[in-house]
N, C-alpha and C. Protein backbone atom coordinates (compact mmCIF):
# COMPACT_ATOMS: atom_id res chain seq x y z
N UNK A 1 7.22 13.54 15.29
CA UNK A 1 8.08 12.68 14.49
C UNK A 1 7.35 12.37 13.18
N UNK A 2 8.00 12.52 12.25
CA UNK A 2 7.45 11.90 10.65
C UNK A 2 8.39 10.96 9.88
N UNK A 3 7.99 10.32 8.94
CA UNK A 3 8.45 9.58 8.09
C UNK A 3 9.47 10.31 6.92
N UNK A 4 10.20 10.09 6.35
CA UNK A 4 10.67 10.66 5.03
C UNK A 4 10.12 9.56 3.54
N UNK A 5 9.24 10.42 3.16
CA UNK A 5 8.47 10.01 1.64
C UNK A 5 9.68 9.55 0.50
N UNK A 6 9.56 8.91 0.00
CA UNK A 6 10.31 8.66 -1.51
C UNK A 6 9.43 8.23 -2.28
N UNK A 7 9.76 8.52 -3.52
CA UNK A 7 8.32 7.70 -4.92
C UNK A 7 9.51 6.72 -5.71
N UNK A 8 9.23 5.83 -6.27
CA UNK A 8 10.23 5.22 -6.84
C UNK A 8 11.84 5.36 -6.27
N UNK A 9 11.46 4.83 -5.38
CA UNK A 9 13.77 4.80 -5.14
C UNK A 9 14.27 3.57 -6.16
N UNK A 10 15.50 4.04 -6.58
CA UNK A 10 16.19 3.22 -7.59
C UNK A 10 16.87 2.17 -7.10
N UNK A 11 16.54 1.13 -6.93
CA UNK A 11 16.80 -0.07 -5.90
C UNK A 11 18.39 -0.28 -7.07
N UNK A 12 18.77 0.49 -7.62
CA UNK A 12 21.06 0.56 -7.73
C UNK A 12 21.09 2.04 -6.75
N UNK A 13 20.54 2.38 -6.22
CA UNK A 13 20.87 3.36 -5.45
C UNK A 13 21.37 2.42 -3.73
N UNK A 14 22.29 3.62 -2.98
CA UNK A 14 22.54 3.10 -1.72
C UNK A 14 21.62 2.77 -1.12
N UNK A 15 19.94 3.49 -1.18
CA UNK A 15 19.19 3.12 -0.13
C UNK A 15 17.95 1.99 -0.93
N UNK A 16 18.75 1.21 -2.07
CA UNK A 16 17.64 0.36 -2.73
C UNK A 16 18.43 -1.10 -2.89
N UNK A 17 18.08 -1.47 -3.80
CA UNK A 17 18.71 -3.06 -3.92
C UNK A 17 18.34 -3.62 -3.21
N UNK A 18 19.34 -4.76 -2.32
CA UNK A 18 18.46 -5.89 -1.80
C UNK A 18 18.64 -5.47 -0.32
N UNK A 19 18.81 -4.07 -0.21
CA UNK A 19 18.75 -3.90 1.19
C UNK A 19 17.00 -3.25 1.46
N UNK A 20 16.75 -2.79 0.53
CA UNK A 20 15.66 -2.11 0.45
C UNK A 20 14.06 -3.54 0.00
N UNK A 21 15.06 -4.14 -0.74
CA UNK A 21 13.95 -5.70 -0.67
C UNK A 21 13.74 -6.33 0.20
N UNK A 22 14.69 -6.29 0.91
CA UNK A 22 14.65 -7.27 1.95
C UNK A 22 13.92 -6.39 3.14
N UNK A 23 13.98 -4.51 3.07
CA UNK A 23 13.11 -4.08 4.37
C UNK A 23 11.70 -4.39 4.04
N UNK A 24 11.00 -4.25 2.48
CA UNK A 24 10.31 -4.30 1.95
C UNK A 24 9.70 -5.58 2.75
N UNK A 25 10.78 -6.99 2.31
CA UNK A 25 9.75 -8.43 2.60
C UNK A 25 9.37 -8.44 3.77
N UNK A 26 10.62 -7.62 4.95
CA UNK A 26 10.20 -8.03 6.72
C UNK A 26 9.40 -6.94 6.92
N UNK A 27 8.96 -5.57 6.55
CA UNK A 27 7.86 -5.08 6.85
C UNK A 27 6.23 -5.94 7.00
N UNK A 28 6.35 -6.06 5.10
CA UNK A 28 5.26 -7.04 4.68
C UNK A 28 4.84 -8.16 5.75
N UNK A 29 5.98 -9.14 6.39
CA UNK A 29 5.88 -9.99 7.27
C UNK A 29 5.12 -9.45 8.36
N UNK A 30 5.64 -8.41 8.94
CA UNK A 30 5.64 -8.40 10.12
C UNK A 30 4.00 -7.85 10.07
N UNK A 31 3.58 -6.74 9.39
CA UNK A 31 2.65 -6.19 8.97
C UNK A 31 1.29 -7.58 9.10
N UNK A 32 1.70 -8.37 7.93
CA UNK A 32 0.79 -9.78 8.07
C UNK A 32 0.75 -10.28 8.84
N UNK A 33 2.02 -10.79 10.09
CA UNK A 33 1.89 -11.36 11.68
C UNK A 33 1.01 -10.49 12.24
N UNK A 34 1.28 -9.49 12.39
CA UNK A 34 0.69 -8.74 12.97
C UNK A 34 -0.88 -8.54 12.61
N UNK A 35 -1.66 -9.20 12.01
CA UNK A 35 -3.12 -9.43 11.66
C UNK A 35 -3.51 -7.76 10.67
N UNK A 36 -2.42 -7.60 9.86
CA UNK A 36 -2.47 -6.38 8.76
C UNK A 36 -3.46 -7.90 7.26
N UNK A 37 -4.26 -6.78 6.83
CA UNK A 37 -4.98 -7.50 5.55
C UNK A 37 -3.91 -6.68 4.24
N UNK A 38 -2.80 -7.14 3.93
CA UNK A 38 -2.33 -7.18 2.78
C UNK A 38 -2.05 -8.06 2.01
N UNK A 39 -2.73 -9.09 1.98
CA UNK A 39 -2.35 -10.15 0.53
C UNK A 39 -2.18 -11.29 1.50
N UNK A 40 -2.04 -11.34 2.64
CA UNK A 40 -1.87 -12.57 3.54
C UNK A 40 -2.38 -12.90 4.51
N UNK A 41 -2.21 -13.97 5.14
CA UNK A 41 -2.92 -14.27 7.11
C UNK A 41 -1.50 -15.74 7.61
N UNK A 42 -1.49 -14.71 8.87
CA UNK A 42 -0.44 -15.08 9.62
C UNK A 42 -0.79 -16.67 9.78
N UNK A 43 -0.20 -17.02 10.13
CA UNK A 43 1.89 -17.03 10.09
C UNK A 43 2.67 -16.96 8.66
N UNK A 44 3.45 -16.24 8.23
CA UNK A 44 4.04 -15.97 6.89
C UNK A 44 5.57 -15.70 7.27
N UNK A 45 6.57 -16.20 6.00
CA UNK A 45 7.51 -15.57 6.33
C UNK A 45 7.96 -14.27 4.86
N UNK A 46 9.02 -13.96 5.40
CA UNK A 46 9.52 -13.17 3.96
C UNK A 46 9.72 -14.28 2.98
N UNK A 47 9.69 -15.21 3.06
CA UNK A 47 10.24 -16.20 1.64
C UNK A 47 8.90 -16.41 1.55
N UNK A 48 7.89 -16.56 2.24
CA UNK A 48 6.07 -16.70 1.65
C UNK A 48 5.77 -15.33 0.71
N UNK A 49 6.15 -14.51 1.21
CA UNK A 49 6.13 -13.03 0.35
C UNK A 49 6.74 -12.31 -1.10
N UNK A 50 7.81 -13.40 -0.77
CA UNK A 50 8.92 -12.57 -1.61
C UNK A 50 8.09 -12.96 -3.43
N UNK A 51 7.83 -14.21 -4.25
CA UNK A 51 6.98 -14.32 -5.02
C UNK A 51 5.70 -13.22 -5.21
N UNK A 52 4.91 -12.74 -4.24
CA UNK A 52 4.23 -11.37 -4.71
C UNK A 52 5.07 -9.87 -4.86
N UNK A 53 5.84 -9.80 -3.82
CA UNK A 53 7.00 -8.66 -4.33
C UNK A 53 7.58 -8.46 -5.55
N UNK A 54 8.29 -9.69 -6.12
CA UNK A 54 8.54 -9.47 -7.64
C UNK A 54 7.94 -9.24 -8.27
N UNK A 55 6.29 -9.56 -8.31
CA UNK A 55 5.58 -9.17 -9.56
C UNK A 55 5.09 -7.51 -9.12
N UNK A 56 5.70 -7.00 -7.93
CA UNK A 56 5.39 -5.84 -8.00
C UNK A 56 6.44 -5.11 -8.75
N UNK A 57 7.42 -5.66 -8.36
CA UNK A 57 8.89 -5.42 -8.93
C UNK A 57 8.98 -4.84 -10.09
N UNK A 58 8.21 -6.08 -10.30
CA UNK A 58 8.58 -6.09 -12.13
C UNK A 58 7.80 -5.10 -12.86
N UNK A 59 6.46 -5.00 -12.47
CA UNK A 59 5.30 -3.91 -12.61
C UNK A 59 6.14 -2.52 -12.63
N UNK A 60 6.92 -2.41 -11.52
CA UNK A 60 7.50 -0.76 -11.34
C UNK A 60 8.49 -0.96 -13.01
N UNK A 61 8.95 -2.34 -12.93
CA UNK A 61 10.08 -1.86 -13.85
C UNK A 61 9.70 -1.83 -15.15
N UNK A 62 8.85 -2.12 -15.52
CA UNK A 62 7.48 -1.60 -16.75
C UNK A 62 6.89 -0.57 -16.65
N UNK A 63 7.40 0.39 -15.86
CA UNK A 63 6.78 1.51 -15.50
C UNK A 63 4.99 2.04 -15.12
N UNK A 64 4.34 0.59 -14.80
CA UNK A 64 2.99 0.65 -14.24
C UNK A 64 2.85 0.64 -13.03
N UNK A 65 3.89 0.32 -12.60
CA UNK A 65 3.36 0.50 -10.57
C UNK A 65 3.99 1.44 -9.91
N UNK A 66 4.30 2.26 -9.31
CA UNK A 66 5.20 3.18 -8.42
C UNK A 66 5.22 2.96 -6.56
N UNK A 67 6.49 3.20 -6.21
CA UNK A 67 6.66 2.18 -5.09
C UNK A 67 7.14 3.75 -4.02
N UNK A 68 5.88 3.44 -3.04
CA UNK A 68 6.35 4.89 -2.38
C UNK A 68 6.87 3.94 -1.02
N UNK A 69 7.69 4.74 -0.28
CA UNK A 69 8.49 4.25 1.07
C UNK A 69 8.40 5.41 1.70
N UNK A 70 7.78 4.47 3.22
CA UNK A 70 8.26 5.94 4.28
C UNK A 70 9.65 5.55 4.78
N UNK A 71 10.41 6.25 5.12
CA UNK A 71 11.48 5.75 6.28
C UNK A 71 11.53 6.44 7.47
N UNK A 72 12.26 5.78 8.62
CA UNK A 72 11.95 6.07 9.73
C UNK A 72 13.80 6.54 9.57
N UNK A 73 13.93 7.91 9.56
CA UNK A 73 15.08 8.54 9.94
C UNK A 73 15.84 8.52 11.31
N UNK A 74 15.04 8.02 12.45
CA UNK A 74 15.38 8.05 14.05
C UNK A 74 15.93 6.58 14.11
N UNK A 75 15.83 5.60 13.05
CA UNK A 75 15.91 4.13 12.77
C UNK A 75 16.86 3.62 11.83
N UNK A 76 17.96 4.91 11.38
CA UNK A 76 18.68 4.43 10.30
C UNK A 76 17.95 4.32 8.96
N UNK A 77 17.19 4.96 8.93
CA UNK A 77 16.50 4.95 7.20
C UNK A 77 15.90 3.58 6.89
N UNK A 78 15.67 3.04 8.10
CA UNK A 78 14.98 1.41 7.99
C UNK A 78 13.16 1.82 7.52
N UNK A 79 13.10 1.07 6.55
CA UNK A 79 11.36 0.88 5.86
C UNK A 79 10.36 0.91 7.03
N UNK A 80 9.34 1.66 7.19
CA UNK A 80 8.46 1.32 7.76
C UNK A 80 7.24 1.86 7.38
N UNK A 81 6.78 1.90 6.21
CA UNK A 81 5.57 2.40 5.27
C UNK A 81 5.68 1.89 4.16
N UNK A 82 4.85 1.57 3.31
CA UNK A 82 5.16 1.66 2.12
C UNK A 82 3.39 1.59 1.50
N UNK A 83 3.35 1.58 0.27
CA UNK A 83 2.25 1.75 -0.45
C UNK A 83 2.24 1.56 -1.81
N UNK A 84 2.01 0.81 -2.97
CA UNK A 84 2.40 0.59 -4.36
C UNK A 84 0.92 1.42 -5.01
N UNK A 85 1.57 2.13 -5.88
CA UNK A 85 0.82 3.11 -6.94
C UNK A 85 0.67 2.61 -8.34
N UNK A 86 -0.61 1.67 -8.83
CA UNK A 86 -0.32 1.12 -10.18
C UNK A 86 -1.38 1.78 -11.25
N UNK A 87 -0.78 2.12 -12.09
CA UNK A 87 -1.29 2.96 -13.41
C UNK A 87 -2.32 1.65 -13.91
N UNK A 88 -3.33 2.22 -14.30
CA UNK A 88 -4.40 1.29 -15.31
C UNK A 88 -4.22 1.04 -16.42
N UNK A 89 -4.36 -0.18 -17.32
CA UNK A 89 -3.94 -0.18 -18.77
C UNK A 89 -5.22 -0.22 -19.38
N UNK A 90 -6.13 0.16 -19.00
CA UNK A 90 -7.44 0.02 -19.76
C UNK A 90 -7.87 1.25 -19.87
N UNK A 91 -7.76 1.54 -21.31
CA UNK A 91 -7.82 2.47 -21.90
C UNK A 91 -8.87 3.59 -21.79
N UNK A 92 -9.80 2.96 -21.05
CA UNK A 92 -11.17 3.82 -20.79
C UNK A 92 -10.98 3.80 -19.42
N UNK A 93 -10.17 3.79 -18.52
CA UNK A 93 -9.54 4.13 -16.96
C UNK A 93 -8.66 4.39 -16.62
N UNK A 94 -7.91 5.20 -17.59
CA UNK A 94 -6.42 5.56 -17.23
C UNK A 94 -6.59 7.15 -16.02
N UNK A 95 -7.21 7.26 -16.17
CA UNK A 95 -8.05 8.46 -15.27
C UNK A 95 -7.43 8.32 -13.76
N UNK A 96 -7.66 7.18 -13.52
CA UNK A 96 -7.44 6.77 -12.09
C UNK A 96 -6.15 6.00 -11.95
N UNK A 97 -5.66 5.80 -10.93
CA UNK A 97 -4.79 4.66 -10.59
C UNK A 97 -5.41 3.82 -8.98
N UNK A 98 -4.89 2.56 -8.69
CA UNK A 98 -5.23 1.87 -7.94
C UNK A 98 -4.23 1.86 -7.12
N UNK A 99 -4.34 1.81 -5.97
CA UNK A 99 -3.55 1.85 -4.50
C UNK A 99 -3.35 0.99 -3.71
N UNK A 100 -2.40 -0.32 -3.53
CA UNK A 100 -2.40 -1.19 -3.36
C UNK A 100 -1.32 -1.49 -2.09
N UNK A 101 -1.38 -2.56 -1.50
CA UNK A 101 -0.39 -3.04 -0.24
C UNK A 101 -0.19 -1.66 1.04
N UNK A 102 -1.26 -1.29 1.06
CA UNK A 102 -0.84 -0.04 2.31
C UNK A 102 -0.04 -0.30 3.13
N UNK A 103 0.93 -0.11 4.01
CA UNK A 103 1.51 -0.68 4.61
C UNK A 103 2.25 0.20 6.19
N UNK A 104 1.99 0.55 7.08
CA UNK A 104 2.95 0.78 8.18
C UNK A 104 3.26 0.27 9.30
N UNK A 105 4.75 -0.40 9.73
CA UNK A 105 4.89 -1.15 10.42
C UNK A 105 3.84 -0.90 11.78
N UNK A 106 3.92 -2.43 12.17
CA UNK A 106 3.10 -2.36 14.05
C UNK A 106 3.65 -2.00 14.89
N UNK A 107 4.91 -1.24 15.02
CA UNK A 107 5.41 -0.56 16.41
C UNK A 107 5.37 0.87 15.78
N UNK A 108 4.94 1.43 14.76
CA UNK A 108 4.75 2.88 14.54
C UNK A 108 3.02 2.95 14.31
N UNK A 109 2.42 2.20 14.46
CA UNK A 109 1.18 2.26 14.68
C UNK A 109 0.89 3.40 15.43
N UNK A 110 -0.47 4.35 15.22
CA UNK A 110 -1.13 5.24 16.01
C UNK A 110 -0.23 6.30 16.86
N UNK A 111 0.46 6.55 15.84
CA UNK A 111 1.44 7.23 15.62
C UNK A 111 1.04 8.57 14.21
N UNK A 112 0.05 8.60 13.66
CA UNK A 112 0.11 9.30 12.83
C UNK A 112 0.64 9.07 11.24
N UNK A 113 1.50 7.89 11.76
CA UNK A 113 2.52 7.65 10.05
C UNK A 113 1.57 7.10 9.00
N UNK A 114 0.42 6.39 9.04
CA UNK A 114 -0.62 5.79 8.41
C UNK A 114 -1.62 6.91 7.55
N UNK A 115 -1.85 8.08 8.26
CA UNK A 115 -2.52 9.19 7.30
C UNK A 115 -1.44 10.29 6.44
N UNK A 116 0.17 10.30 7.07
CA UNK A 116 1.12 10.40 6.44
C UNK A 116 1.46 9.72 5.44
N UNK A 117 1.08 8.48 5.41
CA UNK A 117 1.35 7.81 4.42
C UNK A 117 0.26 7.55 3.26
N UNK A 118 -1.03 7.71 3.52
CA UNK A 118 -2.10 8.90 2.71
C UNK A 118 -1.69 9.64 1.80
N UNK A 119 -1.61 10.68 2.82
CA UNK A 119 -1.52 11.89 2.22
C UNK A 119 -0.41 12.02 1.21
N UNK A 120 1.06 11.41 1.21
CA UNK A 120 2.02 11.62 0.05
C UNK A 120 1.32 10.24 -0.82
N UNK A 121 0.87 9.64 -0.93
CA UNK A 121 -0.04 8.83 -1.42
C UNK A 121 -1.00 9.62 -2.44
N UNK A 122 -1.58 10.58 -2.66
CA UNK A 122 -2.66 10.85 -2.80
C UNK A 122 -1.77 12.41 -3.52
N UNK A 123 -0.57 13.07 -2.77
CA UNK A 123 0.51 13.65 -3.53
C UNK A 123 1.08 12.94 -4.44
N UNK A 124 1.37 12.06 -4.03
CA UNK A 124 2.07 11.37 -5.62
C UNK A 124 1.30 11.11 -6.66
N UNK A 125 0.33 10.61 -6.25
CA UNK A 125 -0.74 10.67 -7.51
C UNK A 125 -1.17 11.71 -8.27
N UNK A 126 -1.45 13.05 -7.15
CA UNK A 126 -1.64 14.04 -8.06
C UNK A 126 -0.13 14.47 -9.12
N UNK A 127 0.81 14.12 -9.03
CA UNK A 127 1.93 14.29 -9.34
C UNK A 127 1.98 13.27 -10.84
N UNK A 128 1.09 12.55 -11.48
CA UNK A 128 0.93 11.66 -12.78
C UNK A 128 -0.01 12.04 -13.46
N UNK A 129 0.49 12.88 -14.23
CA UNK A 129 -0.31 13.11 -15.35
C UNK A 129 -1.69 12.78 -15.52
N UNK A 130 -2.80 13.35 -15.70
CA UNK A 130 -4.03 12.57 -16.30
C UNK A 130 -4.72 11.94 -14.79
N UNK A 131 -3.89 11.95 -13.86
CA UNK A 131 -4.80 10.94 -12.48
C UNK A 131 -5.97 11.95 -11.79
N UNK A 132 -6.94 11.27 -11.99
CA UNK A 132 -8.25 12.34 -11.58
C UNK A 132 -8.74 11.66 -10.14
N UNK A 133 -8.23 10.41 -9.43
CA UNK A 133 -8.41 9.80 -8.42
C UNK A 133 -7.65 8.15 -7.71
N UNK A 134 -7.83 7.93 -7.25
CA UNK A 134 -6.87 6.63 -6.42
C UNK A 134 -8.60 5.25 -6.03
N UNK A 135 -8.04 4.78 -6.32
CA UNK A 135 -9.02 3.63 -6.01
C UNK A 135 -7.93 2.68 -5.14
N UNK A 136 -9.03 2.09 -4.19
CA UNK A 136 -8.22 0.88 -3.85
C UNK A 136 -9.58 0.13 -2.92
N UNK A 137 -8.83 -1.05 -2.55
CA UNK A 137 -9.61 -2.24 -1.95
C UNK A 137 -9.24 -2.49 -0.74
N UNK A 138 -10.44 -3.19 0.58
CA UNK A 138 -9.88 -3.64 1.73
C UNK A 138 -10.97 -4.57 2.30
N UNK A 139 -9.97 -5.09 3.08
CA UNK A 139 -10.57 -6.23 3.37
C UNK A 139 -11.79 -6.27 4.48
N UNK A 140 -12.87 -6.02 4.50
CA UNK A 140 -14.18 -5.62 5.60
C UNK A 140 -13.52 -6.46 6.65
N UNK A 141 -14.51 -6.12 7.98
CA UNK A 141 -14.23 -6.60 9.44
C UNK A 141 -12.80 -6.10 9.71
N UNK A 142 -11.85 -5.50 9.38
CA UNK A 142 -10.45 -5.35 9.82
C UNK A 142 -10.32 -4.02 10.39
N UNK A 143 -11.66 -2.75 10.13
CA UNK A 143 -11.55 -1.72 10.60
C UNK A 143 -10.91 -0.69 9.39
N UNK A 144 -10.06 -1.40 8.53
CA UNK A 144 -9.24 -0.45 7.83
C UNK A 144 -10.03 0.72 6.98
N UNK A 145 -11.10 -0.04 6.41
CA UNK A 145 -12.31 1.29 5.80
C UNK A 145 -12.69 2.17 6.41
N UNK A 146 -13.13 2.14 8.03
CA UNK A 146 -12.87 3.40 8.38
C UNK A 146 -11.99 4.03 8.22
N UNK A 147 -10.92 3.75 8.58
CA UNK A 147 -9.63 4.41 8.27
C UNK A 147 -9.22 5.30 7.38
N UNK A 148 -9.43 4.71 5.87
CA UNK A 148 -9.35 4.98 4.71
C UNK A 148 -11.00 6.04 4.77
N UNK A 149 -11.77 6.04 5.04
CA UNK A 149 -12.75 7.36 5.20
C UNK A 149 -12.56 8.43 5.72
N UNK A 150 -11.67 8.06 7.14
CA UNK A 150 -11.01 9.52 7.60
C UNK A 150 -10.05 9.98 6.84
N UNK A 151 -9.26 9.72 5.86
CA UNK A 151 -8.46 9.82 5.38
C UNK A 151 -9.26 10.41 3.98
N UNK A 152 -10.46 10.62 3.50
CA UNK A 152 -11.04 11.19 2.93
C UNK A 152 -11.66 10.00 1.93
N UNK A 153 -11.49 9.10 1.61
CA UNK A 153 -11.92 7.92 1.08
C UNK A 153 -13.51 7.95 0.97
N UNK A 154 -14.30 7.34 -0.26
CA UNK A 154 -15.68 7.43 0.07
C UNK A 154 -15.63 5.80 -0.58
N UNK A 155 -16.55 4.96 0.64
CA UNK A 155 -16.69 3.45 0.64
C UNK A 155 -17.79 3.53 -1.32
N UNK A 156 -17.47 3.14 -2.26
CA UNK A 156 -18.33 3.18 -4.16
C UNK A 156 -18.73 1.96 -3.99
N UNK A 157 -18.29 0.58 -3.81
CA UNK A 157 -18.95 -0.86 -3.81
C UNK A 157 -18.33 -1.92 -2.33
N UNK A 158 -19.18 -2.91 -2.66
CA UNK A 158 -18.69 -4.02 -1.24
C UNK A 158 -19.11 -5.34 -2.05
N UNK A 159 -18.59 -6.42 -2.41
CA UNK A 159 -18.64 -7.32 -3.12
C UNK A 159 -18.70 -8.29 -1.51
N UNK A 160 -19.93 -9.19 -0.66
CA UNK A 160 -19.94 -9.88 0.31
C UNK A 160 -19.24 -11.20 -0.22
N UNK A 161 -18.62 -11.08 1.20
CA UNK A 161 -17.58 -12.70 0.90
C UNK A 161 -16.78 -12.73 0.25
N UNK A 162 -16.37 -11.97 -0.51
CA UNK A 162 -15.12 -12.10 -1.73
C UNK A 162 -13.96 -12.39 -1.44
N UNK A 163 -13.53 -12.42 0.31
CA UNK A 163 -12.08 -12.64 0.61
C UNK A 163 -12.37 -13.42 1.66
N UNK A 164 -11.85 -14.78 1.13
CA UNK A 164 -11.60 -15.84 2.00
C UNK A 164 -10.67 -15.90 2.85
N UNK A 165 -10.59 -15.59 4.13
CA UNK A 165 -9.74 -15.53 5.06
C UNK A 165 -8.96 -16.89 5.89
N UNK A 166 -9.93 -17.82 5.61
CA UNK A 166 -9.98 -19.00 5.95
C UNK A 166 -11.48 -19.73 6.44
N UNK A 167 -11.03 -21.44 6.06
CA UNK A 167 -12.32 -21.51 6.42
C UNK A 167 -13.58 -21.27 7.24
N UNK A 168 -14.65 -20.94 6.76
CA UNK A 168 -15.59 -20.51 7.40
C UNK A 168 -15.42 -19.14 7.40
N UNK A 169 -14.40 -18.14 7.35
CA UNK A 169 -13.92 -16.97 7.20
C UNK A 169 -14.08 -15.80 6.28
N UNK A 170 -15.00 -15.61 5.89
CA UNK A 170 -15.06 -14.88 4.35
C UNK A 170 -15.35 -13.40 4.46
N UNK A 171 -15.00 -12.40 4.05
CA UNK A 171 -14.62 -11.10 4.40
C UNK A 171 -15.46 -10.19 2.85
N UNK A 172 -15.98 -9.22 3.51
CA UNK A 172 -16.46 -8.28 2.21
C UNK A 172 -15.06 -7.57 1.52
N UNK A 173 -14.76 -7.41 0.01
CA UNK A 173 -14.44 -6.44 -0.55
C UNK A 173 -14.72 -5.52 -0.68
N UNK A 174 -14.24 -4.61 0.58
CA UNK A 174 -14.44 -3.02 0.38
C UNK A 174 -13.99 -1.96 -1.02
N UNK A 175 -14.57 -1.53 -1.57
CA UNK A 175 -13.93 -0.54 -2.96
C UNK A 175 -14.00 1.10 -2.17
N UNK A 176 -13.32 1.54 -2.52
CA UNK A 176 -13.01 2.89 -1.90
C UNK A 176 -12.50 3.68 -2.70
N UNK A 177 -12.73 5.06 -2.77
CA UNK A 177 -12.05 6.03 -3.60
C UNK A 177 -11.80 7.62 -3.32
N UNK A 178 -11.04 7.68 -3.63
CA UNK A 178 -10.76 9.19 -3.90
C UNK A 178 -10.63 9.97 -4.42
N UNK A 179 -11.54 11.06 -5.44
CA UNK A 179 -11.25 12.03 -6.00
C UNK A 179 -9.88 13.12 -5.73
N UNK A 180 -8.92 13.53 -6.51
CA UNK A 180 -8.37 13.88 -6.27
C UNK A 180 -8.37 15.12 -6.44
N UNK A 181 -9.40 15.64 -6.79
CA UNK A 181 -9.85 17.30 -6.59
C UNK A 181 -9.95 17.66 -5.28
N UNK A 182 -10.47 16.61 -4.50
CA UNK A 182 -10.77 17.23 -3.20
C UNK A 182 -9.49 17.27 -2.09
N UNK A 183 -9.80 17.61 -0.95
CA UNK A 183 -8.64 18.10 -0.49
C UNK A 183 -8.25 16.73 0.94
């Protein structure tokens, strides 16, 4: 079983708008209940979320972020991946782009859809002009850096403590990257 990839869907399209926001916010949720390190720590709802979504929103609609979706075709084309692709505006790093909100739901877990969702990850990028690699960040202790190593990732910096999880809680910033020459 696999996912079906999209790069930018046109949320005035049938499979975008606020049907596609709204799979967007209850992924995100469920993802964060579920003890996922994307921008939150449980208990959250979609209305705790929905304020960081727009500014992703808005990013795509400035044409700096790109919004990839897996869907689960056996599920009615319901969201269950996603991953935001944001272009650099600094002029001496446009080279790269940064890879942000990884995302695949917790009942398709270990399932495969997570290095699927990589890999057109890492296709789409090669697919932008000028992108010589993908950077992105994670949150230490969560396991996900390994992850992102099998997935070909090489751990470049670790900033200790940088993510406060809660009190007493403080988590390394993992930096990770990928050349996109390699395979």
């Amino acid at each position: 079983m696999t996912l079906t990839f999209t790069l930018d869907p046109s949320f005035g399209s049938s499979q975008g708008g606020p049907a596609l926001r709204d799979g967007l916010l209850a992924l995100w949720a469920d993802v964060s209940n579920a003890g996922g390190a994307v921008g939150f720590v449980p208990p959250v709802t979609p209305e705790d979320i929905r304020p960081e979504l727009l500014k992703h929103l808005a990013a795509m609609a400035e044409g700096r972020t790109h919004l990839l979706v897996g869907r689960d075709d056996e599920d009615g084309g319901a969201v269950a991946a996603t991953a935001f692709l944001t272009l650099n505006t600094h002029r001496l790093m446009r080279h790269w782009l940064w890879l942000y909100t990884v995302m695949v739901h917790p009942r398709h877990q270990g399932k495969g859809y997570g290095r699927q969702l990589m890999a057109a990850a890492a296709d789409a990028a090669r697919g932008i002009e000028g992108i010589e690699a993908i950077r992105l960040t994670c949150r230490g202790g969560t396991g996900a850096d390994r992850f992102y190593a099998a997935c070909g990732y090489k751990e470049v910096g670790r900033v200790p403590g940088a993510i406060r999880v809660g009190p007493g809680d403080d988590r390394d910033d993992v930096i990770m990257l990928l050349p996109l020459n390699a395979a």
